[in-house]
Protein backbone atom coordinates (compact mmCIF):
# COMPACT_ATOMS: atom_id res chain seq x y z
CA UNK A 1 -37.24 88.78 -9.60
CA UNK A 2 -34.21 90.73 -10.66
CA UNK A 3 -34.24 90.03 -14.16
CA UNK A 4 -37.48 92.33 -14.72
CA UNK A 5 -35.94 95.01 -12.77
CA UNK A 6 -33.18 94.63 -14.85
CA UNK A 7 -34.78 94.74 -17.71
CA UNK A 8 -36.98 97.96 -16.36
CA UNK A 9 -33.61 99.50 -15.30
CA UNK A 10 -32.31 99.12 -19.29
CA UNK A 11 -35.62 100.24 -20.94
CA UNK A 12 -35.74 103.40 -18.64
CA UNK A 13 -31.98 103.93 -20.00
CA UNK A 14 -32.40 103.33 -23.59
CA UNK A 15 -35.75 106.21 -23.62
CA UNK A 16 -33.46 109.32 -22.93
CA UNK A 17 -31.58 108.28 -26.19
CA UNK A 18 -34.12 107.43 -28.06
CA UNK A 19 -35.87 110.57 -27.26
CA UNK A 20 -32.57 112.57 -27.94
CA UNK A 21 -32.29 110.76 -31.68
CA UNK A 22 -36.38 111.54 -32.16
CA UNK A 23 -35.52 114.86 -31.18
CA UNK A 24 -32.91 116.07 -33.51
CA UNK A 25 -33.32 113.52 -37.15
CA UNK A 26 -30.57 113.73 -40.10
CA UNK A 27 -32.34 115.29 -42.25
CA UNK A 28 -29.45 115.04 -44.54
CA UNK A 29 -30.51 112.30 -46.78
CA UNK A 30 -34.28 113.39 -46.90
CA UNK A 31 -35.79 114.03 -50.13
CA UNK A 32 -36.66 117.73 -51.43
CA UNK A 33 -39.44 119.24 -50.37
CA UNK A 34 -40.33 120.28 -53.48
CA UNK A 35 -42.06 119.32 -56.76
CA UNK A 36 -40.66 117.78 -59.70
CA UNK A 37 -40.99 120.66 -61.82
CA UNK A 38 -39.06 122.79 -59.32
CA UNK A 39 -36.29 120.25 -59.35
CA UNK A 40 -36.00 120.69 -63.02
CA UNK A 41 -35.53 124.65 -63.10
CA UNK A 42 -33.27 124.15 -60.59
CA UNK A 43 -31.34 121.74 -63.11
CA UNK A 44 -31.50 124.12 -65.82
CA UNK A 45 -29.98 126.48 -64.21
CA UNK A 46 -27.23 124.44 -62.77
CA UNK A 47 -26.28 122.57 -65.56
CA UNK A 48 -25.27 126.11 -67.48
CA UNK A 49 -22.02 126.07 -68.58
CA UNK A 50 -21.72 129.55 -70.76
CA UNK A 51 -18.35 130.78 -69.43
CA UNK A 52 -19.53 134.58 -69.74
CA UNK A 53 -22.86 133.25 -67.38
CA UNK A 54 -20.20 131.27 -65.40
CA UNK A 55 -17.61 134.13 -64.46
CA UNK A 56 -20.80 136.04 -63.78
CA UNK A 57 -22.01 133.63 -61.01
CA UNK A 58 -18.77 133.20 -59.24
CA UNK A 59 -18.05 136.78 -59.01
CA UNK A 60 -21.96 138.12 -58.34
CA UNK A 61 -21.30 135.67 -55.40
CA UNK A 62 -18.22 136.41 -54.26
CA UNK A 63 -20.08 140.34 -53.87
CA UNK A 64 -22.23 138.85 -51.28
CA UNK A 65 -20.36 139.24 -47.83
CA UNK A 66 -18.61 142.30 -48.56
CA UNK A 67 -21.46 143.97 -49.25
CA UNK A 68 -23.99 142.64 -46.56
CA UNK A 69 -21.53 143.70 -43.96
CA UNK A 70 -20.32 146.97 -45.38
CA UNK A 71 -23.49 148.41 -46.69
CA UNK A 72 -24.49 149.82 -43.45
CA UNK A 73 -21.06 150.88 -41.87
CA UNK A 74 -20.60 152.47 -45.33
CA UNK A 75 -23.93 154.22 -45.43
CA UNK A 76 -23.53 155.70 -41.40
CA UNK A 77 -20.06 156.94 -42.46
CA UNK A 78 -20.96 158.57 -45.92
CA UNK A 79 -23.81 160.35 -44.21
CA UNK A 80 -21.44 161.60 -40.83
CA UNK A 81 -19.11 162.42 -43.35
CA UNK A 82 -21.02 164.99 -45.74
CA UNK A 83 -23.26 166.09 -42.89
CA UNK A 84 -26.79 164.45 -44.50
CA UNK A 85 -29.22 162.64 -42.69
CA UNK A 86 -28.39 159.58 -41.63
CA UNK A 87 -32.16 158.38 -41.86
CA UNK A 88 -31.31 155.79 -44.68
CA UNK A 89 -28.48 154.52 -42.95
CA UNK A 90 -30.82 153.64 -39.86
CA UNK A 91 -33.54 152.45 -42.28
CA UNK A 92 -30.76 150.06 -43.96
CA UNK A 93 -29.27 149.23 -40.73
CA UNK A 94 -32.58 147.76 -38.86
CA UNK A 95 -34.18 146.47 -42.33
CA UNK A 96 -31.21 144.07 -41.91
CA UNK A 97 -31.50 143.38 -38.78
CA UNK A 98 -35.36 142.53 -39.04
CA UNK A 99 -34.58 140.77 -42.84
CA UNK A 100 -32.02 138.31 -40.85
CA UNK A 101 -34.45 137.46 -37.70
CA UNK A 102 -37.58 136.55 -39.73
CA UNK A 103 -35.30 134.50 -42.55
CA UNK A 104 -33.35 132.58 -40.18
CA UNK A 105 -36.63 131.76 -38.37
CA UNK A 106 -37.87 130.32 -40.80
CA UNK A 107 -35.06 128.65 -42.08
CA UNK A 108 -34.79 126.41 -38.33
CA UNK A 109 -38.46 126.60 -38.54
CA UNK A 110 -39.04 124.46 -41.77
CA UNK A 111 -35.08 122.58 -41.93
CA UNK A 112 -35.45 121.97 -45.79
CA UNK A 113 -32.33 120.43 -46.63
CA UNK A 114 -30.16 121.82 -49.00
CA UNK A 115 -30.59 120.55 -53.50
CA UNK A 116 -26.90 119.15 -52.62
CA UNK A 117 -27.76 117.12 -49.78
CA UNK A 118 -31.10 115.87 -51.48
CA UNK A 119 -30.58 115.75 -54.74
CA UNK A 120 -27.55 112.97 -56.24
CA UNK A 121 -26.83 114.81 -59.23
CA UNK A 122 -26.27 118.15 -57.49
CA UNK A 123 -22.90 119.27 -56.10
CA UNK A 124 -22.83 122.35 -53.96
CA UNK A 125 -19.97 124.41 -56.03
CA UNK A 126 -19.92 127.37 -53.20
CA UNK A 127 -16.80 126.51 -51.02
CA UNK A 128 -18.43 127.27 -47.87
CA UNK A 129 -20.55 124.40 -48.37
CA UNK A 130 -17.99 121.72 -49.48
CA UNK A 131 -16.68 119.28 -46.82
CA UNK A 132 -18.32 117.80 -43.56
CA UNK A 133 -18.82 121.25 -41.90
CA UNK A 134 -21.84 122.86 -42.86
CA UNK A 135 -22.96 126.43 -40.94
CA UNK A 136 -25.87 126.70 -41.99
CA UNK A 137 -27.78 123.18 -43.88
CA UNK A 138 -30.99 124.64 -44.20
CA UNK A 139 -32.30 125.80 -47.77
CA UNK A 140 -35.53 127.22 -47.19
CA UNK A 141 -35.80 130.59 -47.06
CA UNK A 142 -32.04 132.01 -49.59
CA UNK A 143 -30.47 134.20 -46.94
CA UNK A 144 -28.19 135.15 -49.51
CA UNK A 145 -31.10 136.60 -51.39
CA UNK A 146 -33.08 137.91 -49.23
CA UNK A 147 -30.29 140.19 -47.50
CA UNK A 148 -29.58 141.27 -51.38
CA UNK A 149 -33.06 142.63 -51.80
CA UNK A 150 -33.27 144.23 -48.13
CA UNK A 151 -30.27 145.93 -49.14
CA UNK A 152 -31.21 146.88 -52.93
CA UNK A 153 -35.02 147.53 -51.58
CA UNK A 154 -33.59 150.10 -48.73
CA UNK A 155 -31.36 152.05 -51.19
CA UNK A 156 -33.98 152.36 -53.62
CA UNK A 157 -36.35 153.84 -51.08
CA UNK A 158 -33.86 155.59 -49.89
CA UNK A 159 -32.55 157.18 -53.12
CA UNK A 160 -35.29 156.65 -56.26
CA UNK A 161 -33.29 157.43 -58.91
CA UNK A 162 -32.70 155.13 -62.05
CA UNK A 163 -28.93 154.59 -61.65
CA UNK A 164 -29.28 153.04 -57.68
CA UNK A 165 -32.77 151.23 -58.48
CA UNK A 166 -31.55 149.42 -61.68
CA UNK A 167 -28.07 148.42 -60.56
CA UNK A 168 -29.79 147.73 -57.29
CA UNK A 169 -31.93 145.46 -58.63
CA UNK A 170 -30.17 143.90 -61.22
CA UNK A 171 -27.42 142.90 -58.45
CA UNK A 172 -29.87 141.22 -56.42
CA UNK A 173 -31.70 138.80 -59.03
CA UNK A 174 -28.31 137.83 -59.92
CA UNK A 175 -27.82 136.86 -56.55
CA UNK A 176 -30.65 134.86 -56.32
CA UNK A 177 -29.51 132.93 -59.58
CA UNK A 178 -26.63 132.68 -58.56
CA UNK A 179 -27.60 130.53 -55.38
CA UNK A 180 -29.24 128.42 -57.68
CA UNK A 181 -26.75 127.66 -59.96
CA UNK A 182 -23.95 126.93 -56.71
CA UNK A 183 -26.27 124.16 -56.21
CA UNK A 184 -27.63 125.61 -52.17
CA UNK A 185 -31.08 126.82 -53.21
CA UNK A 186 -34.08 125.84 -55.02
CA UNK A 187 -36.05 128.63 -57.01
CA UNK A 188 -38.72 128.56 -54.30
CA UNK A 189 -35.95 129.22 -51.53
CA UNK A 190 -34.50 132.10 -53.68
CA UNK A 191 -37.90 133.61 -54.71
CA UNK A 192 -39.07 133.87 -51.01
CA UNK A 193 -36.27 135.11 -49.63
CA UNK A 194 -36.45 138.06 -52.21
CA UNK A 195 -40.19 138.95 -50.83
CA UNK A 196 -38.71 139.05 -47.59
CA UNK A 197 -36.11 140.71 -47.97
CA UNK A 198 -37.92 143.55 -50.41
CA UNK A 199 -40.84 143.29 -47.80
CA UNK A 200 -38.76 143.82 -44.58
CA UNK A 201 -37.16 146.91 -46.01
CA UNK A 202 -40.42 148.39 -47.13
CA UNK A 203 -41.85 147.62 -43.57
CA UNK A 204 -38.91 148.85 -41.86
CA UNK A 205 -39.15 152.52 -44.27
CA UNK A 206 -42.61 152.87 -42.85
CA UNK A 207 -41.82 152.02 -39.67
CA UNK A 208 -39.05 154.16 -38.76
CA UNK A 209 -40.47 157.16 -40.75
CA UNK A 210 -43.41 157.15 -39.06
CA UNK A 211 -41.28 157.18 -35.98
CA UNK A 212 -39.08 159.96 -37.03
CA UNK A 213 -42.60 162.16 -38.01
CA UNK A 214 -43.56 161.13 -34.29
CA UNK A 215 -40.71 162.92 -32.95
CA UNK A 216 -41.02 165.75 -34.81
């Protein structure tokens, strides 16, 4: 009679932790979510070895934090500092802030695991992604890219002229083929996160204008 209740006793154990493992899956080693065709661009582009297109990739990425966190800051301060409106400033400021909650939705939302995790022949070559510790081991949607084009969208709203729009623009495709060629992103990942980040700064523009005409 007590070796069934034993037995019940162990099985109710064991379904916490098999619930727990169910729960949260390596997704590590699963293969890309992505066809074959894609995983050939991305190879393309990775296996490029021009040293003018490689200096270009390691510094266009090296821009990347230093400008997402000082685009704003520098913006408020520029327009506090000559006394003109600091309207883009607030329409860069929150088109970040929406860019980063809809990407990193959807990045926990759909998990894709990163080319270098998936893919044998891939090596990530950005440092933050080298070594057990990963922040952030989800591929699908590039934040890198998509906080380039909020930023490069926002400015060019902001100020339409030909010398912020192309520079703009030009810095932020590189930064999408850049993540490519560091091994973190497929083209997919890097081509949506440019639509949302050039759609979430557009949105935001409207948004807050609209606002500000409210008020007025």
């Amino acid at each position: 009679a007590m070796r069934p209740l034993a037995l019940a006793l162990l099985a109710a154990l064991a379904a916490p932790a098999a619930g727990a493992q169910d729960a949260a899956p390596d997704t590590t080693q699963l293969p890309p979510k992505t066809e074959p065709y894609e995983v050939g661009v991305l190879r393309s582009v990775y296996h490029v070895e021009s040293p003018a297109f490689v200096t270009t990739m390691r510094v266009v990425n090296d821009t990347a934090y230093p400008v997402y966190v000082g685009a704003a800051p520098v913006a408020w301060a520029t327009a506090l500092a000559t006394g003109s409106s600091t309207r883009p400033a607030l329409r860069l400021g929150a088109s970040q802030v929406a860019n980063f909650g809809v990407t990193f939705a959807l990045k926990n939302l759909i998990a894709r695991p990163r080319p270098y995790a998936a893919l044998d022949d891939i090596v990530a070559r950005d440092r933050r992604h080298q070594g057990d510790k990963v922040f952030d081991p989800h591929s699908f949607p590039s934040g890198h890219t998509s906080t380039a084009f909020v930023i490069a969208t926002s400015l060019s709203l902001s100020y339409p002229e030909w010398y912020v729009v192309v520079p703009a623009a030009a810095w932020a495709s590189a930064m999408g083929a850049t993540r490519v060629w560091h091994g973190v992103h497929y083209p997919s990942d890097v081509l949506v996160g440019a639509a949302i980040g050039a759609t979430s700064a557009v949105v935001t523009h409207l948004v807050v204008d609209a606002l500000a005409a409210d008020g007025e």
